[in-house]
Protein backbone atom coordinates (compact mmCIF):
# COMPACT_ATOMS: atom_id res chain seq x y z
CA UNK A 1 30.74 108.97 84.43
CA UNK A 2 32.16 108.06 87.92
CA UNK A 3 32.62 104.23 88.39
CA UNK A 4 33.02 102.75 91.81
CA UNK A 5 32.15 100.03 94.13
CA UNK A 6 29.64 99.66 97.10
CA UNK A 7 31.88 98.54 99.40
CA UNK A 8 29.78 96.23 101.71
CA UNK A 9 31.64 92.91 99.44
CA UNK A 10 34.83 94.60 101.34
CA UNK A 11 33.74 94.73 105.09
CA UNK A 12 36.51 92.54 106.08
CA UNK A 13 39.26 94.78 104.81
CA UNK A 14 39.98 97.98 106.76
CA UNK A 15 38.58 101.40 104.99
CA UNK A 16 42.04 102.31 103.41
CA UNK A 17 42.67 98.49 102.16
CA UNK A 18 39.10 98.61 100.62
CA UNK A 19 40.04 101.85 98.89
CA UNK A 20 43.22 100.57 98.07
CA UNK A 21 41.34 97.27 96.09
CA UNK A 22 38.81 99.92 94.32
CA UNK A 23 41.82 101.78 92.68
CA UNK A 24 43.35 98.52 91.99
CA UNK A 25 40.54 98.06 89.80
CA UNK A 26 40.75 100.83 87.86
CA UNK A 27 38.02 102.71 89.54
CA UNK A 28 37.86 105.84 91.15
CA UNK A 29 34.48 105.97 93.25
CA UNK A 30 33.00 103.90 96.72
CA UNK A 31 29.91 104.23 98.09
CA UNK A 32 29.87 103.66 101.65
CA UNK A 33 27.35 101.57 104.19
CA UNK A 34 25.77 103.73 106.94
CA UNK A 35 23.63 101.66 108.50
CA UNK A 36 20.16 99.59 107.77
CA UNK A 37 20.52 95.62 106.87
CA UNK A 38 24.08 96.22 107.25
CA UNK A 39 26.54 97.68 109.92
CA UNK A 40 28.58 100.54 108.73
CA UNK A 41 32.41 99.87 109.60
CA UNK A 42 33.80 102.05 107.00
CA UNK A 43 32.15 105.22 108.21
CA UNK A 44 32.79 106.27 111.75
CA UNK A 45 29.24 108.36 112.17
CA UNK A 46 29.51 109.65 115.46
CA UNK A 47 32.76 110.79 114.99
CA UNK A 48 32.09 112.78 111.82
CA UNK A 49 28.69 114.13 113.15
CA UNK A 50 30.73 115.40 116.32
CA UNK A 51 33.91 116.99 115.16
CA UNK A 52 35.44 118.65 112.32
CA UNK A 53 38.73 117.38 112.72
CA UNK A 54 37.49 113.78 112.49
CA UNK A 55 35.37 114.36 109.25
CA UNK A 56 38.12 116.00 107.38
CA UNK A 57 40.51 113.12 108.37
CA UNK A 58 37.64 110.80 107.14
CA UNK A 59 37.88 113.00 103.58
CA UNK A 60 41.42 112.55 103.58
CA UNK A 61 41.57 109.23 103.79
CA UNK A 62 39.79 108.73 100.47
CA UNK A 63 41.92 111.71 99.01
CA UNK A 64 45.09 109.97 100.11
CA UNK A 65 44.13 107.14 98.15
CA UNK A 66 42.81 108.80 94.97
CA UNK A 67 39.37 107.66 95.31
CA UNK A 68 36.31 109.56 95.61
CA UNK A 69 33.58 109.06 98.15
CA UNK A 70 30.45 108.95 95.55
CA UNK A 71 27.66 108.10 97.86
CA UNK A 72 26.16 106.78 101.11
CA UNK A 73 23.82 103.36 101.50
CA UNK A 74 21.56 102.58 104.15
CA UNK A 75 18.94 100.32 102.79
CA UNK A 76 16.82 99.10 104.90
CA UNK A 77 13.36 98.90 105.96
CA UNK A 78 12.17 102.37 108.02
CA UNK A 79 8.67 101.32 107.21
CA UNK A 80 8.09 97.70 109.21
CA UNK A 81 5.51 96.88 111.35
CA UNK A 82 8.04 95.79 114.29
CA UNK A 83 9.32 98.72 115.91
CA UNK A 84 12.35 97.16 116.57
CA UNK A 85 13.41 97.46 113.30
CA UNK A 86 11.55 100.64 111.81
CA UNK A 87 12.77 102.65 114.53
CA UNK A 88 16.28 101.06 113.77
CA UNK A 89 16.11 101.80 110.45
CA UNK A 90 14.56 105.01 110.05
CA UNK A 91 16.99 106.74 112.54
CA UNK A 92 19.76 105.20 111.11
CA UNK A 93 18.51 107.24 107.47
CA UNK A 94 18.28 110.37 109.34
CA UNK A 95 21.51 110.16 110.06
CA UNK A 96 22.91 109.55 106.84
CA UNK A 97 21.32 112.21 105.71
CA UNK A 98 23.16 114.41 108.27
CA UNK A 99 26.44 112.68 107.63
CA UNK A 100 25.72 113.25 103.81
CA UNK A 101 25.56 116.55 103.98
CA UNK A 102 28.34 117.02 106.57
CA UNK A 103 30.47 115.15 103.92
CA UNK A 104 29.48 116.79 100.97
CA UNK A 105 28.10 113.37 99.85
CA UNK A 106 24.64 114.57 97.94
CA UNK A 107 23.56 111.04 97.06
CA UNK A 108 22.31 108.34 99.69
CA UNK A 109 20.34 105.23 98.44
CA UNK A 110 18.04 103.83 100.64
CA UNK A 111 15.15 101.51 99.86
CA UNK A 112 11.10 102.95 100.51
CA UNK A 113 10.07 100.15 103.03
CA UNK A 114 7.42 98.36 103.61
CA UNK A 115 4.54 98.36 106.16
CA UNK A 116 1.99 96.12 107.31
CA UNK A 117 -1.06 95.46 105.32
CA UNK A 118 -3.33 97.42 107.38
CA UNK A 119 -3.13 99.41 111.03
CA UNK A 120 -2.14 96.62 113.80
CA UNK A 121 -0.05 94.29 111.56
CA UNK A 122 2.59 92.61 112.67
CA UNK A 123 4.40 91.23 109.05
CA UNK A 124 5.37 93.32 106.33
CA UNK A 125 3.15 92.77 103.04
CA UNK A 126 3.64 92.66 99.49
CA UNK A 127 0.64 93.70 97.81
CA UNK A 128 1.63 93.78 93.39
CA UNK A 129 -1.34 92.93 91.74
CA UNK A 130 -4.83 94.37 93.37
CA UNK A 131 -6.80 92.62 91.46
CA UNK A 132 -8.85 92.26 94.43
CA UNK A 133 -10.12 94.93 96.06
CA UNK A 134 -8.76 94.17 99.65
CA UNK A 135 -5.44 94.35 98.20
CA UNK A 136 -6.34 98.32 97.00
CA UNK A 137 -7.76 98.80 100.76
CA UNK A 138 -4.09 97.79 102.02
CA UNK A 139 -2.37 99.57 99.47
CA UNK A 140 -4.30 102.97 100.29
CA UNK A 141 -3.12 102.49 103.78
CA UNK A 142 0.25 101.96 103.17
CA UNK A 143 0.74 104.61 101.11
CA UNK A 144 -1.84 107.07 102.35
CA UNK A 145 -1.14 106.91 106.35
CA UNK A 146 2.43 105.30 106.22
CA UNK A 147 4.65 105.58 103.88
CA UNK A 148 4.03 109.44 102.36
CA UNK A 149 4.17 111.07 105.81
CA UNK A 150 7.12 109.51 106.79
CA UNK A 151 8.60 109.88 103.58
CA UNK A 152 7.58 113.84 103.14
CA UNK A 153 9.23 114.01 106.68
CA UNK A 154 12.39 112.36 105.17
CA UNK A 155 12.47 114.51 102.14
CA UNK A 156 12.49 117.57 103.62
CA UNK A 157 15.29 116.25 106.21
CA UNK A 158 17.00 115.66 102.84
CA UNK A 159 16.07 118.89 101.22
CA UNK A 160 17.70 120.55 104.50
CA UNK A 161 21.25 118.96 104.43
CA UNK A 162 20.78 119.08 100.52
CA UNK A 163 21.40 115.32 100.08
CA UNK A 164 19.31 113.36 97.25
CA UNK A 165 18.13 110.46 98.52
CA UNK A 166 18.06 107.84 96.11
CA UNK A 167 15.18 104.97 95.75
CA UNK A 168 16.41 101.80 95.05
CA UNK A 169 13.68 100.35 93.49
CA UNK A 170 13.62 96.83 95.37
CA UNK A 171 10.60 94.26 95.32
CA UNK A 172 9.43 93.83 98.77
CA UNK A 173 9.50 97.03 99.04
CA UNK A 174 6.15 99.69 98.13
CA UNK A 175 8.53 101.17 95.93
CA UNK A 176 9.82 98.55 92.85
CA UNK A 177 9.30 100.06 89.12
CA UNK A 178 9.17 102.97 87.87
CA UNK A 179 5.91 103.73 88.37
CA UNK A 180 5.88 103.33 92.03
CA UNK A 181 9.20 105.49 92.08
CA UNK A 182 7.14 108.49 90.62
CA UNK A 183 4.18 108.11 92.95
CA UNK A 184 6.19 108.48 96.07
CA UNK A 185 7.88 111.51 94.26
CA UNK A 186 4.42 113.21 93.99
CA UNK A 187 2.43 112.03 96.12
CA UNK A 188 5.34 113.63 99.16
CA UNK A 189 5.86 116.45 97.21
CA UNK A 190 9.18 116.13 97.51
CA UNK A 191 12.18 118.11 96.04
CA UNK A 192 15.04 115.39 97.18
CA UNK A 193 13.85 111.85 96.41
CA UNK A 194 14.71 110.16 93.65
CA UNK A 195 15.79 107.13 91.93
CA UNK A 196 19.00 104.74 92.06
CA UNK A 197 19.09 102.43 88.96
CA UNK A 198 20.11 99.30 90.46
CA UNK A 199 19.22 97.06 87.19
CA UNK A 200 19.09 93.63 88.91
CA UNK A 201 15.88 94.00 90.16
CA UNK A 202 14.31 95.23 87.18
CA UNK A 203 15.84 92.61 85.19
CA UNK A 204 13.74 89.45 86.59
CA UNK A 205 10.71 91.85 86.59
CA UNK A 206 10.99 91.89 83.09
CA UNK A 207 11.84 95.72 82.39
CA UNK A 208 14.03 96.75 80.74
CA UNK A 209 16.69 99.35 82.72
CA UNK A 210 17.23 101.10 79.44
CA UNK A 211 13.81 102.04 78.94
CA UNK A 212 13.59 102.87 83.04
CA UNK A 213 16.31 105.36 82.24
CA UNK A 214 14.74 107.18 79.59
CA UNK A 215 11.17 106.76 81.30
CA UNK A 216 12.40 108.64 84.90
CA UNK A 217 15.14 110.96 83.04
CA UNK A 218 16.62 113.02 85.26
CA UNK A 219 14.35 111.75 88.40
CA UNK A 220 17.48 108.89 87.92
CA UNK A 221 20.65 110.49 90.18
CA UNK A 222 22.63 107.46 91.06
CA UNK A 223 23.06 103.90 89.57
CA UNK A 224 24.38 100.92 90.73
CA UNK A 225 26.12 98.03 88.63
CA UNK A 226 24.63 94.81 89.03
CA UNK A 227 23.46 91.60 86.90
CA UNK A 228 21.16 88.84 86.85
CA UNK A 229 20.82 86.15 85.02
CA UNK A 230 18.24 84.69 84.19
CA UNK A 231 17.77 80.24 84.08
CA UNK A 232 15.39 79.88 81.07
CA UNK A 233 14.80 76.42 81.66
CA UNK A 234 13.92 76.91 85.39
CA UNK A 235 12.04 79.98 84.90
CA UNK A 236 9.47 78.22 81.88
CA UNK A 237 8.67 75.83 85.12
CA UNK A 238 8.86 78.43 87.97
CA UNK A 239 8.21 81.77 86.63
CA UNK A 240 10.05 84.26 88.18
CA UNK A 241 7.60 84.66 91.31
CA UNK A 242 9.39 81.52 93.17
CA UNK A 243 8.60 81.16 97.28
CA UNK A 244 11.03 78.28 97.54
CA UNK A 245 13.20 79.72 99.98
CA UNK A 246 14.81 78.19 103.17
CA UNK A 247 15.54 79.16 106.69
CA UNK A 248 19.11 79.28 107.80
CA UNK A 249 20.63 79.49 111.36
CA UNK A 250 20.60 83.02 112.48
CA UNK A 251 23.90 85.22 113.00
CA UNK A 252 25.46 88.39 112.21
CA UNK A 253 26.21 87.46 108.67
CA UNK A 254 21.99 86.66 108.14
CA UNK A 255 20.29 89.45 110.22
CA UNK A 256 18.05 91.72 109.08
CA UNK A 257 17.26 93.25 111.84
CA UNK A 258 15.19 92.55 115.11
CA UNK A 259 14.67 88.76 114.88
CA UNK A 260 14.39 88.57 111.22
CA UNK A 261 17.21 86.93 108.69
CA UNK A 262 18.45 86.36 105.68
CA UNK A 263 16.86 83.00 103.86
CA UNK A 264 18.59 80.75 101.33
CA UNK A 265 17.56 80.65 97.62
CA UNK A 266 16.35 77.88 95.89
CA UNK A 267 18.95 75.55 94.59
CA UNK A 268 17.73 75.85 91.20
CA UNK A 269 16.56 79.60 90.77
CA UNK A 270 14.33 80.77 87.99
CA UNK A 271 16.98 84.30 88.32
CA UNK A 272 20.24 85.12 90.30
CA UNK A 273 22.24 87.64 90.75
CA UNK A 274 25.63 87.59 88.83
CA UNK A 275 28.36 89.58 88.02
CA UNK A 276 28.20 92.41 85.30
CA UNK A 277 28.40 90.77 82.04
CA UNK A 278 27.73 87.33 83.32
CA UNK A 279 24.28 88.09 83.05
CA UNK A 280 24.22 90.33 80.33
CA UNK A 281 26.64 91.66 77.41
CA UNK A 282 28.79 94.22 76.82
CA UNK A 283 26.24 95.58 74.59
CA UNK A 284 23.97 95.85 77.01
CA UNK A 285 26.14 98.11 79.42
CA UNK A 286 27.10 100.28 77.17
CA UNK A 287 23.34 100.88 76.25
CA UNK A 288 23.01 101.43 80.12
CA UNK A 289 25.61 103.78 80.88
CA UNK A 290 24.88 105.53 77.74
CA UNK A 291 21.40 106.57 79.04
CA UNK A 292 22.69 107.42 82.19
CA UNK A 293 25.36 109.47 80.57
CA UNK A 294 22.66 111.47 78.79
CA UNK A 295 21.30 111.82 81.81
CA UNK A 296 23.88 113.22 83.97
CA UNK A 297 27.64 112.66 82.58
CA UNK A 298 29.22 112.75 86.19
CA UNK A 299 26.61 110.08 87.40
CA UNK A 300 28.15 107.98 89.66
CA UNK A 301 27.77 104.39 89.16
CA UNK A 302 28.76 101.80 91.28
CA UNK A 303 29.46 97.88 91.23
CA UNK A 304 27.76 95.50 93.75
CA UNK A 305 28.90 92.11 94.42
CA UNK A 306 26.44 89.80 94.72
CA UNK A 307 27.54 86.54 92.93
CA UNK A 308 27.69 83.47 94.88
CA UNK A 309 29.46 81.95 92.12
CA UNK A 310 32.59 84.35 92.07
CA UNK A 311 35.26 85.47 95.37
CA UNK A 312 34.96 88.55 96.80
CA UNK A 313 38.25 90.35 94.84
CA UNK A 314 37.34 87.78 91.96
CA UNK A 315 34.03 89.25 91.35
CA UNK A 316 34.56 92.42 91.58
CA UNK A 317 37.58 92.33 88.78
CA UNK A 318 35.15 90.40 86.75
CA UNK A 319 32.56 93.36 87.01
CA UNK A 320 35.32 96.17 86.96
CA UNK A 321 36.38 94.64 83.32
CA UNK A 322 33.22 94.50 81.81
CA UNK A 323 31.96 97.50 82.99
CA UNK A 324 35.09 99.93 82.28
CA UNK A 325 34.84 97.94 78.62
CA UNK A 326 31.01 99.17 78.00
CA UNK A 327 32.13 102.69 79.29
CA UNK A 328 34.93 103.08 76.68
CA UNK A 329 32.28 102.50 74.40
CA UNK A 330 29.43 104.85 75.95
């Protein structure tokens, strides 16, 4: 088992001092931003695409500093109704699929997107419980005429460069649980999508990441490390459904892309993201990388810093302690 960190937390520091603060932790892999929600200053794209030279430099750089470049992220949204952004998005995953395999890197997480309900829509929509009928219309378009072409398209781009692009299964997003993981899978067809076991998300959704693993087996090819925690007492009054969000001004720091940002949570949340093992136990990660283990023993699995609560360094120490603990013990 490979254990890293996604380096967006480290966007401030240069590439080398962000690999220098992964191996400070104790951990040997990074998985690197390359476009999406998020800009990708720690891999220069055009220069690897263009020139040799520059892309084994790049490799030595994270040889140099004994840490090993485990994967590529550019969630995102390649799906949404605006142009401005799909178009955005979408290229910017066909080129980490080219960098990928230029690299060597054979595992790039990306989210599936999300259209509009229906052809003409201007919003994205969530559709998660068609109890309705209308909501089954919308689905059937969003998977049927959006999201499988595109994403057959994408998979054989990835089955090309021989890169396994990874699912992260993300609500807003068509693809969220397991089950929606394996649709995509066979309703493209295709040979090079699969699934990155970020647990967070699953957590508030009330499945257990465990049981994910063993469900998907060996569609699961990358992980992530992440917690949540969830506020009982909020959540018996909220549920975990909660639309009690807030705008914030709009910058860098909150884009999204196009004119869309970032909002701010609810002051009291029902669930938030935390730490590893401020969420859940030690117990419970080594149950996780256990079933990943048995899937794939060089899985790479890698820690993402989300907690408000916790620094930037602070956090990820926090994380890097609990989760090298659980491993000893996988």
């Amino acid at each position: 088992m490979r254990l890293g960190v996604y380096t967006a937390i480290l966007h401030d520091l240069d590439l080398r001092a962000a690999l220098r603060a992964i191996a400070s932790l104790g951990l040997s892999g990074a998985e690197i931003n390359a476009g999406g929600f998020l800009p990708a200053p720690h891999l220069p794209i055009d220069d690897v695409l263009g020139s040799d030279t520059a892309r084994d430099d790049y490799l030595g750089t994270f040889a140099a500093e004994g840490v090993e470049l485990t994967g590529l992220n550019v969630n995102g949204n390649p799906l949404h109704p605006d142009p401005k952004v799909r178009e955005a998005h979408a290229r910017d995953l066909r080129r980490a699929i080219e960098v990928g395999g230029r690299l060597g890197v054979r595992r790039l997480v990306s989210m599936s997107g999300l259209p509009a309900a229906h052809r003409g829509g201007r919003e994205p929509s969530w559709s998660i419980v068609p109890w309705d009928s209308a909501y089954l219309d919308s689905l059937e378009y969003q998977w049927e005429e959006v999201a499988v072409p595109f994403w057959r398209e994408i998979g054989a781009l990835a089955a090309e460069h021989d890169v396994h692009v990874c699912i992260e299964m993300h609500p807003h997003n068509l693809v969220f649980n397991p089950a929606t993981l394996e649709r995509l899978v066979e309703r493209t067809g295709a040979t090079h999508l699969a699934a990155e076991l970020d647990p967070s998300h699953l957590f508030w959704q009330g499945i257990d990441p465990v049981a994910a693993v063993e469900h998907l087996g060996p569609l699961v090819r990358h992980a992530a490390a992440k917690d949540t925690r969830i506020n009982e007492a909020n959540r018996r009054v909220h549920g975990v459904l909660d639309d009690r969000f807030h705008r914030v001004p709009a910058d860098a720091a909150t884009s999204l892309g196009g004119r869309y940002t970032l909002n701010r949570w609810p002051q009291d949340p029902s669930w938030e993201f935390v730490a590893v093992g401020r969420g859940h136990d030690e117990d419970f990660w080594t149950r996780f990388l256990r079933a990943l283990w048995q899937v794939d023993p060089a899985m790479a699995v890698n820690i993402e810093h989300e907690d408000l609560e916790l620094g930037q360094l602070e956090g990820l120490q926090v994380a890097a302690e609990h989760l090298t603990a659980a491993a000893a013990r996988a």
